[in-house]
N, C-alpha and C. Protein backbone atom coordinates (compact mmCIF):
# COMPACT_ATOMS: atom_id res chain seq x y z
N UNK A 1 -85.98 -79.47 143.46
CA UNK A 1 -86.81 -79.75 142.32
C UNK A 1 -88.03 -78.84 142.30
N UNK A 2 -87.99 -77.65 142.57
CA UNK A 2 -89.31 -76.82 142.60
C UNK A 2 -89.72 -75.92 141.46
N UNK A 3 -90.70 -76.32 141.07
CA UNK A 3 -91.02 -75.42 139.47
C UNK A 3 -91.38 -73.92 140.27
N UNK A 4 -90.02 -73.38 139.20
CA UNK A 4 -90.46 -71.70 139.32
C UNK A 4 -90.29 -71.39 137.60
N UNK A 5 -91.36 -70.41 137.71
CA UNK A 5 -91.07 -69.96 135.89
C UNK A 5 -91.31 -71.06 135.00
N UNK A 6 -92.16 -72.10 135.66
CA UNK A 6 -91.93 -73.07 134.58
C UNK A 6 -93.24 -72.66 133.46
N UNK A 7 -92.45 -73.45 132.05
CA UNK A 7 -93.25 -73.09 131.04
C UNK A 7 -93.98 -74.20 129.60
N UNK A 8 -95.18 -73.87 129.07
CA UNK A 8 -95.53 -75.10 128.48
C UNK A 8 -95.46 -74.43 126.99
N UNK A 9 -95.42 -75.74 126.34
CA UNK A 9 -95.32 -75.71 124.89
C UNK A 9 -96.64 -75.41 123.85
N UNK A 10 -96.91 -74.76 123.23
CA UNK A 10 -98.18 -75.07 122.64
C UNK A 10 -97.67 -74.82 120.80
N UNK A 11 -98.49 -74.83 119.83
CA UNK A 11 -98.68 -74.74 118.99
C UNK A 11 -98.45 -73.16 118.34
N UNK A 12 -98.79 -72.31 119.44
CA UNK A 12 -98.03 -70.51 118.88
C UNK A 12 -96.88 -69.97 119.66
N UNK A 13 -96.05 -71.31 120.31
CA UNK A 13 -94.91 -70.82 120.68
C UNK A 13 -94.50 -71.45 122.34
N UNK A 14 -94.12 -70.79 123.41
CA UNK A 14 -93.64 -70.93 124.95
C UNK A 14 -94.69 -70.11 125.43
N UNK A 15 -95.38 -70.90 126.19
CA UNK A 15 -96.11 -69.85 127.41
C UNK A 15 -95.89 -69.86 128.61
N UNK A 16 -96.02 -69.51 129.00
CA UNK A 16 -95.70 -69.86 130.62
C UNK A 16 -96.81 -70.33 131.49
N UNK A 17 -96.25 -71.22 132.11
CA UNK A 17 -97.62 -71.71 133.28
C UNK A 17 -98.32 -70.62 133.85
N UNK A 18 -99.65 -70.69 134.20
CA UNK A 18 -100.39 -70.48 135.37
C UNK A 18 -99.82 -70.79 136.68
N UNK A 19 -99.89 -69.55 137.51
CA UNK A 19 -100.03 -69.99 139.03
C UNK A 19 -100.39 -70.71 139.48
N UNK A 20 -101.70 -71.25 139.13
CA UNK A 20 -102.31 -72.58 139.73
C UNK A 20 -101.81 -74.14 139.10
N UNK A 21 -100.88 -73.69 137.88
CA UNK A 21 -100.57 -74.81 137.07
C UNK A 21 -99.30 -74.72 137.93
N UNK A 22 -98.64 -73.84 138.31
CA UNK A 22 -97.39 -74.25 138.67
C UNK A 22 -97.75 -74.34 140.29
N UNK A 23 -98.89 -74.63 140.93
CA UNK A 23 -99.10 -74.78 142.29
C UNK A 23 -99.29 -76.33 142.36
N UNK A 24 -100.04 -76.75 141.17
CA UNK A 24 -100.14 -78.24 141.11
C UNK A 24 -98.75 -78.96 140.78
N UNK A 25 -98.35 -78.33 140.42
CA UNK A 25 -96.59 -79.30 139.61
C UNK A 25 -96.21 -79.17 141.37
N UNK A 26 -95.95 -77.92 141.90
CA UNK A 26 -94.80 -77.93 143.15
C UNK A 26 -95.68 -79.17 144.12
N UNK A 27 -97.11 -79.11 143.99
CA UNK A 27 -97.33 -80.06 145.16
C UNK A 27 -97.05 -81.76 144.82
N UNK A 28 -97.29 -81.91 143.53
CA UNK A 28 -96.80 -82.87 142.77
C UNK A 28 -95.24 -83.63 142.96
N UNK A 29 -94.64 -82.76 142.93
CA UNK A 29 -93.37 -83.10 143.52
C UNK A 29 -92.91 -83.22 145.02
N UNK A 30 -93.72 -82.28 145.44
CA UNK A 30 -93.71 -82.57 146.91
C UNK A 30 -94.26 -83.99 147.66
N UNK A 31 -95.31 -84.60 146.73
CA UNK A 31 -95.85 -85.79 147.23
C UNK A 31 -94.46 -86.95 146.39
N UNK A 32 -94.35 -86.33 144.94
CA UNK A 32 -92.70 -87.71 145.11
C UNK A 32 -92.19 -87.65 145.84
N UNK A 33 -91.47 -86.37 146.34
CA UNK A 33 -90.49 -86.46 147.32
C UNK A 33 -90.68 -87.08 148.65
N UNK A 34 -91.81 -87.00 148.95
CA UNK A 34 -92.48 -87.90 150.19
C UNK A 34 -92.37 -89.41 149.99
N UNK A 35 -93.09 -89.30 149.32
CA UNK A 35 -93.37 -91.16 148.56
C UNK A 35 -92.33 -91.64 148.57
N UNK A 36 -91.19 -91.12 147.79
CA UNK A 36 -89.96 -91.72 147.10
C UNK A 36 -88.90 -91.03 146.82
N UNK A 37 -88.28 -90.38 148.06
CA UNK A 37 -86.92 -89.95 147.70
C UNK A 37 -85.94 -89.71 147.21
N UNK A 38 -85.97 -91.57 146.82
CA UNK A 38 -84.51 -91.78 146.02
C UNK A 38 -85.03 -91.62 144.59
N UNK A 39 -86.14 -92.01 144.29
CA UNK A 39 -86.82 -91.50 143.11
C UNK A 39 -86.65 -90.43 142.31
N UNK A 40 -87.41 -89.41 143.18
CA UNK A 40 -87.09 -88.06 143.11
C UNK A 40 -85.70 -87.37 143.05
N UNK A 41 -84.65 -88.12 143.67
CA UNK A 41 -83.59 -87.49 143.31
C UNK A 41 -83.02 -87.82 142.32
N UNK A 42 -83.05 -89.06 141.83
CA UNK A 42 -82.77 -89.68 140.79
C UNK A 42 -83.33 -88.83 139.53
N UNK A 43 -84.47 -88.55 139.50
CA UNK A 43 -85.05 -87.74 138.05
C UNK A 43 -84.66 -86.18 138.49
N UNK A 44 -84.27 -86.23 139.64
CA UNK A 44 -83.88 -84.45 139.61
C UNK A 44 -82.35 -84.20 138.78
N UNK A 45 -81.69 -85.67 139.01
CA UNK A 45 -80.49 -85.47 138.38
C UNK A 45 -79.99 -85.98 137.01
N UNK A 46 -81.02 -86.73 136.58
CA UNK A 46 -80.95 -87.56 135.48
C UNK A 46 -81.46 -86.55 134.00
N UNK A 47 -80.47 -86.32 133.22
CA UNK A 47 -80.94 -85.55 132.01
C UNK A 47 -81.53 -86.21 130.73
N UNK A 48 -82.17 -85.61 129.81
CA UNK A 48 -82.26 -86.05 128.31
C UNK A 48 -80.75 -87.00 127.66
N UNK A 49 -79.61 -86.87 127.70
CA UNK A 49 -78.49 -87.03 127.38
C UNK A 49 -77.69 -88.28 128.08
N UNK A 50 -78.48 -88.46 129.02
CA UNK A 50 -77.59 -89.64 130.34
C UNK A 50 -77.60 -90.77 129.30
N UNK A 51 -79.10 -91.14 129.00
CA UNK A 51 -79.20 -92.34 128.47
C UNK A 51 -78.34 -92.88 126.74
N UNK A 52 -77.85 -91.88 126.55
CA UNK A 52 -77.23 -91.90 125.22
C UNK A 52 -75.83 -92.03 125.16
N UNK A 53 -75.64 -91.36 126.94
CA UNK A 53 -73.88 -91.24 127.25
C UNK A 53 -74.01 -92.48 128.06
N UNK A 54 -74.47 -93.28 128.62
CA UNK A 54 -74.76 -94.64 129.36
C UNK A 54 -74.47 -95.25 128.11
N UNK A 55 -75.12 -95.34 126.51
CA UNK A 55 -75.02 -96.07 125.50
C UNK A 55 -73.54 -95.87 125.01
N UNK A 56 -72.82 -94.94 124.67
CA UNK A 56 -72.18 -94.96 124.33
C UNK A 56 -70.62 -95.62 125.38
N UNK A 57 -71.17 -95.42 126.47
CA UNK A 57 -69.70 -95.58 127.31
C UNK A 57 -69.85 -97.73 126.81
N UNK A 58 -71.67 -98.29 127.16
CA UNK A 58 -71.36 -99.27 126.75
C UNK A 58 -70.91 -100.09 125.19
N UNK A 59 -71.26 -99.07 124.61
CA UNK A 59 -70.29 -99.17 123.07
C UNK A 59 -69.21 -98.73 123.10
N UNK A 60 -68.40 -98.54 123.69
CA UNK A 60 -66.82 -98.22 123.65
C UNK A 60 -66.40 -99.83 124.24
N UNK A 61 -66.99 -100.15 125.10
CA UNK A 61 -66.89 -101.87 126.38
C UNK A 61 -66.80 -102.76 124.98
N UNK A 62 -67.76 -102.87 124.56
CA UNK A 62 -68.20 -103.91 123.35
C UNK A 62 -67.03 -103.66 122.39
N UNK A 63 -66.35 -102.53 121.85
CA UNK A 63 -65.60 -102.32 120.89
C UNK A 63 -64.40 -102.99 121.29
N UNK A 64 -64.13 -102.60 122.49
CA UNK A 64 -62.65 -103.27 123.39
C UNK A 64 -62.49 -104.70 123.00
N UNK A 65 -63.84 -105.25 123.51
CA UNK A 65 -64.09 -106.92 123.99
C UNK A 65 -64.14 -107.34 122.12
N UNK A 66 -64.61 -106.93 121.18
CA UNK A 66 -64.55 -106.76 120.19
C UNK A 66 -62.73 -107.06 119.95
N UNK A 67 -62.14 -106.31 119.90
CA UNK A 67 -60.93 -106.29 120.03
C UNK A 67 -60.28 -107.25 120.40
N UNK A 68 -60.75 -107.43 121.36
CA UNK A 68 -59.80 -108.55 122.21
C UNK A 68 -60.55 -110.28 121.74
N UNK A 69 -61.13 -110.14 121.13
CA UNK A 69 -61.97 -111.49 120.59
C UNK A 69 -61.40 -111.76 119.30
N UNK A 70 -60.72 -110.14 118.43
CA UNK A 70 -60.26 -111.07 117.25
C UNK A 70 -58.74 -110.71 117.24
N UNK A 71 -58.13 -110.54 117.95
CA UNK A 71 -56.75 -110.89 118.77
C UNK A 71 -56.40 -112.25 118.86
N UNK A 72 -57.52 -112.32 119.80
CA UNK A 72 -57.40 -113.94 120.45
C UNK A 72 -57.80 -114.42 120.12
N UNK A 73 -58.54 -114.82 118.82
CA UNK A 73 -58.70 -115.96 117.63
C UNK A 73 -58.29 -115.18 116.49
N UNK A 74 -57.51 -114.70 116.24
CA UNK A 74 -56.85 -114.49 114.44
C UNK A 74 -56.27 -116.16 114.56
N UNK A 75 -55.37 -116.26 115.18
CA UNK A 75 -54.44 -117.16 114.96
C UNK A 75 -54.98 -118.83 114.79
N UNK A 76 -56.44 -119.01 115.17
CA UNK A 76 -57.10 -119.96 115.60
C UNK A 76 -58.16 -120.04 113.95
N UNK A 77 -58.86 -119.22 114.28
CA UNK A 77 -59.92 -119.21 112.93
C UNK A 77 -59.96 -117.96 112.36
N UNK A 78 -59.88 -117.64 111.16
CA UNK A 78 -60.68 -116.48 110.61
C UNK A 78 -61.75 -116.32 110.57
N UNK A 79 -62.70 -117.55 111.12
CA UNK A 79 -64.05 -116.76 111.48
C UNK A 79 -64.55 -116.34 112.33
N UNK A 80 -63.95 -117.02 113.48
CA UNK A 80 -64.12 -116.48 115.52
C UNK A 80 -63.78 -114.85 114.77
N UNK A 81 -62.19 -115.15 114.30
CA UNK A 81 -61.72 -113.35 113.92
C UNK A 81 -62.69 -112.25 113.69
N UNK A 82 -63.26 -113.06 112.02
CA UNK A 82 -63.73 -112.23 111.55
C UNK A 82 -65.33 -111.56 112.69
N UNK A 83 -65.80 -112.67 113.42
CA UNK A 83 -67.31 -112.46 114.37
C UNK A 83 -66.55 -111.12 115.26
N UNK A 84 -65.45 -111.00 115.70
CA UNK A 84 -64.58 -109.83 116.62
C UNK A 84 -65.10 -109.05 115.56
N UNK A 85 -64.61 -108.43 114.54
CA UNK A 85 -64.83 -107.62 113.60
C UNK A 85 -65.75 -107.07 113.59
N UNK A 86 -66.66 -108.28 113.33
CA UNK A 86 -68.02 -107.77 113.10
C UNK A 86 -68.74 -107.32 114.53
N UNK A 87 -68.72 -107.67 116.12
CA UNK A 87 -68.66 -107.24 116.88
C UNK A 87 -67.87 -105.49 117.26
N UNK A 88 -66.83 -105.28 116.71
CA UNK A 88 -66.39 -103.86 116.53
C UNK A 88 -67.70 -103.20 115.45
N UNK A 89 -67.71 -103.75 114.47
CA UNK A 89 -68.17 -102.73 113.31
C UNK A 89 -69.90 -102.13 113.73
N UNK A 90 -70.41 -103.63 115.05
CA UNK A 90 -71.58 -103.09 115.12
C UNK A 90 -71.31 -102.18 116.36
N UNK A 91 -70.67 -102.40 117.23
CA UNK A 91 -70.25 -101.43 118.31
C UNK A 91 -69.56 -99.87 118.24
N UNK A 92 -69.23 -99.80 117.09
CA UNK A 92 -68.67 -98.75 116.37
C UNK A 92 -70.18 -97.68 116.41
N UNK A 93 -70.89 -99.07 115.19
CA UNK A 93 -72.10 -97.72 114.26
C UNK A 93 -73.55 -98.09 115.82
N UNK A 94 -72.79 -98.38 116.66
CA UNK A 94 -73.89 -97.83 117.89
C UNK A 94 -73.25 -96.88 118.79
N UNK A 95 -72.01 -96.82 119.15
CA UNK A 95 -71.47 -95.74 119.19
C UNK A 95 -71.77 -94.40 118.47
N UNK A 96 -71.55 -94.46 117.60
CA UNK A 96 -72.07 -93.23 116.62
C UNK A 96 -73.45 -93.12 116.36
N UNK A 97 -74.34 -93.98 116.35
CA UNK A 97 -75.97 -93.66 116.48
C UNK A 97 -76.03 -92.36 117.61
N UNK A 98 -75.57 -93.09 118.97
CA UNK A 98 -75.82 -92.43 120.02
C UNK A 98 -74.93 -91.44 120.35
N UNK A 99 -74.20 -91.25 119.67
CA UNK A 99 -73.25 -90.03 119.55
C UNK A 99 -74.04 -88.61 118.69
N UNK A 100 -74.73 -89.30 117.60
CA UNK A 100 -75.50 -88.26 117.02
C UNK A 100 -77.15 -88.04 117.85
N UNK A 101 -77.54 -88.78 118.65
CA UNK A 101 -78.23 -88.05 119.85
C UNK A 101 -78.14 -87.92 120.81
N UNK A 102 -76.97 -87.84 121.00
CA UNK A 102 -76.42 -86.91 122.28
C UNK A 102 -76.17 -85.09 121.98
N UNK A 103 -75.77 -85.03 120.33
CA UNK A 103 -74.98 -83.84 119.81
C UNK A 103 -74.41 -83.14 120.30
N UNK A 104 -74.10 -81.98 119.92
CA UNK A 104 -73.05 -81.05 120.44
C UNK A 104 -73.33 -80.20 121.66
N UNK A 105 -74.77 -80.47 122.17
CA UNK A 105 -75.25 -79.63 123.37
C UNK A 105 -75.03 -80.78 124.34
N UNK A 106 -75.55 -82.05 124.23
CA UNK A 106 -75.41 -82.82 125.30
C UNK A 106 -74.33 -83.32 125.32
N UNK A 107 -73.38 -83.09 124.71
CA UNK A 107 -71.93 -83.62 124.89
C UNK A 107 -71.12 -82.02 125.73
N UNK A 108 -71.69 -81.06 125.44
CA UNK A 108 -71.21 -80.10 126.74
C UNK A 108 -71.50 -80.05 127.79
N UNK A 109 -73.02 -80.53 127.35
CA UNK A 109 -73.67 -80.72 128.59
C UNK A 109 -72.85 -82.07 129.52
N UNK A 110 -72.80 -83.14 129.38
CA UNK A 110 -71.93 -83.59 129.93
C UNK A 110 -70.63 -83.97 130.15
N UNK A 111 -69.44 -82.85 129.61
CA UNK A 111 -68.45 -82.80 129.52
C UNK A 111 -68.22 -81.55 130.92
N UNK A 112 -69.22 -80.83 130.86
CA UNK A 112 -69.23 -79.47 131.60
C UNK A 112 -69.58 -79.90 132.94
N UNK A 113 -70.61 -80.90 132.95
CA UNK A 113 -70.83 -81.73 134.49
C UNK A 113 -69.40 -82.42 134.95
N UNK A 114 -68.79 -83.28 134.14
CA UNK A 114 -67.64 -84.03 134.63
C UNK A 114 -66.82 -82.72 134.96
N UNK A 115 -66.36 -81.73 134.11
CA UNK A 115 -65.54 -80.79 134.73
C UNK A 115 -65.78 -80.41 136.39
N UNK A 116 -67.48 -79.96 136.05
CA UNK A 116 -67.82 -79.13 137.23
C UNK A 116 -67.22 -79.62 138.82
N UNK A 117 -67.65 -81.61 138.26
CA UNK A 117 -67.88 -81.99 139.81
C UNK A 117 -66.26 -82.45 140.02
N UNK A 118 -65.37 -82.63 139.15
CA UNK A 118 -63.76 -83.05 139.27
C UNK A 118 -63.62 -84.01 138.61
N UNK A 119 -62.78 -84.56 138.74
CA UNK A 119 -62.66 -85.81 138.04
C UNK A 119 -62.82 -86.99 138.90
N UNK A 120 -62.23 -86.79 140.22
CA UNK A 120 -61.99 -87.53 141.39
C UNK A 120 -63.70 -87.62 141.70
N UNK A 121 -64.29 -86.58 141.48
CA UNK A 121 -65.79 -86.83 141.76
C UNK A 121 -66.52 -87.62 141.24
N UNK A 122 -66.20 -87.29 139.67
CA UNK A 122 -66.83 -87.94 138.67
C UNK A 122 -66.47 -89.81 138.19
N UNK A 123 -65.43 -90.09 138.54
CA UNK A 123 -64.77 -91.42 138.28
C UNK A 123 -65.04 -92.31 139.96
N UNK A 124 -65.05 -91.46 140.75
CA UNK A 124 -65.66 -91.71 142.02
C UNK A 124 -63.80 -91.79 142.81
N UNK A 125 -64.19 -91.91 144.26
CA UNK A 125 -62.43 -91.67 145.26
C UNK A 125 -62.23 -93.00 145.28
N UNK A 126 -61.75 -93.41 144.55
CA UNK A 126 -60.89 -94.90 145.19
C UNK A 126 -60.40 -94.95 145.79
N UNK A 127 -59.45 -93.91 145.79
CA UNK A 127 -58.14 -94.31 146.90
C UNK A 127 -58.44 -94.01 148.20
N UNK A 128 -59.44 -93.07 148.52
CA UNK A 128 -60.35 -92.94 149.81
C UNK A 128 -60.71 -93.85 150.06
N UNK A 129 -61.50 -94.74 149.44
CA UNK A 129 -62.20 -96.15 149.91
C UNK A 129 -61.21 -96.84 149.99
N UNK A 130 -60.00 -96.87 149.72
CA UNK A 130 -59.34 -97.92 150.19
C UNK A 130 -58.64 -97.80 151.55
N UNK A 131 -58.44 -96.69 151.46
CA UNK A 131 -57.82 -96.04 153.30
C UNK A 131 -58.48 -96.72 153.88
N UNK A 132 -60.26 -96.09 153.66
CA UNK A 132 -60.65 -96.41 154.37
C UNK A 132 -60.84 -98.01 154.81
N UNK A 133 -61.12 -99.02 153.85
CA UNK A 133 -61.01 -100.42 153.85
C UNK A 133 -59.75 -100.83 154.58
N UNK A 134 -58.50 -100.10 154.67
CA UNK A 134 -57.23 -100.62 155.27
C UNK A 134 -57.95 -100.20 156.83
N UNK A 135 -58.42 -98.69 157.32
CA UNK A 135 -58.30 -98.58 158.10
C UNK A 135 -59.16 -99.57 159.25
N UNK A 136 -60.26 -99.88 158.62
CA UNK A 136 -61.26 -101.09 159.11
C UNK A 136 -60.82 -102.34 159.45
N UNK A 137 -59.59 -102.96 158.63
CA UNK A 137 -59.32 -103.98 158.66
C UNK A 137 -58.32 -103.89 160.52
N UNK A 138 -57.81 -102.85 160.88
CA UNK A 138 -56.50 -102.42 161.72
C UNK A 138 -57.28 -102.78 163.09
């Protein structure tokens, strides 16, 4: 997490920090990283985009359960039904809220991370943890 080249925003454009501005940021971080580790690694890895792809994975959950709510009451009430429905339709247009701020950069952006790290990386090793859980049990 060490600012090199880092640069600030102003009103006539990108400037770039000062030496002494970027001497205060590196020590700055150096005291999170002291303080709080897991902290610090956490915001070293956490982007603009996480929180929108966190929203959306839980609007896809809701759309399912949505689904499966007016499945399993069509046959009972059309209004349990119709509340499924309406559970999809709002899980849908929050899906798509957060789909349009994520856009087309942060959706490479994290399409290009899942590539990078595998899939097995990214979905996490199950089948490793389970070896390993068999082998513990032996």
């Amino acid at each position: 997490m060490r600012v090199v080249g880092a640069w600030d925003v102003c009103d006539h454009g990108v400037v770039p920090l000062s030496e002494d501005e970027q001497r205060i940021l590196f020590e700055i971080e150096q005291k999170l990283t002291e303080s709080d580790p897991a902290l610090a690694r956490e915001v070293g890895s956490t982007t603009i985009y996480t929180h929108a792809f966190r929203n959306m994975k839980w609007a896809a959950l809701a759309f399912l359960v949505g689904v499966v709510l007016m499945i399993a009451t069509l046959a009972q009430s059309y209004l349990l039904a119709f509340g499924g429905f309406l559970v999809m339709l709002a899980s849908a247009l929050w899906f798509e809220r957060n789909l349009r701020k994520l856009g087309r950069a942060g959706f490479e952006q994290m399409t290009r991370s899942s590539r990078s790290a595998g899939l097995k990386d990214y979905l996490g090793s199950t089948s490793q943890r389970m070896r390993d859980r068999f082998r513990r049990e032996d």
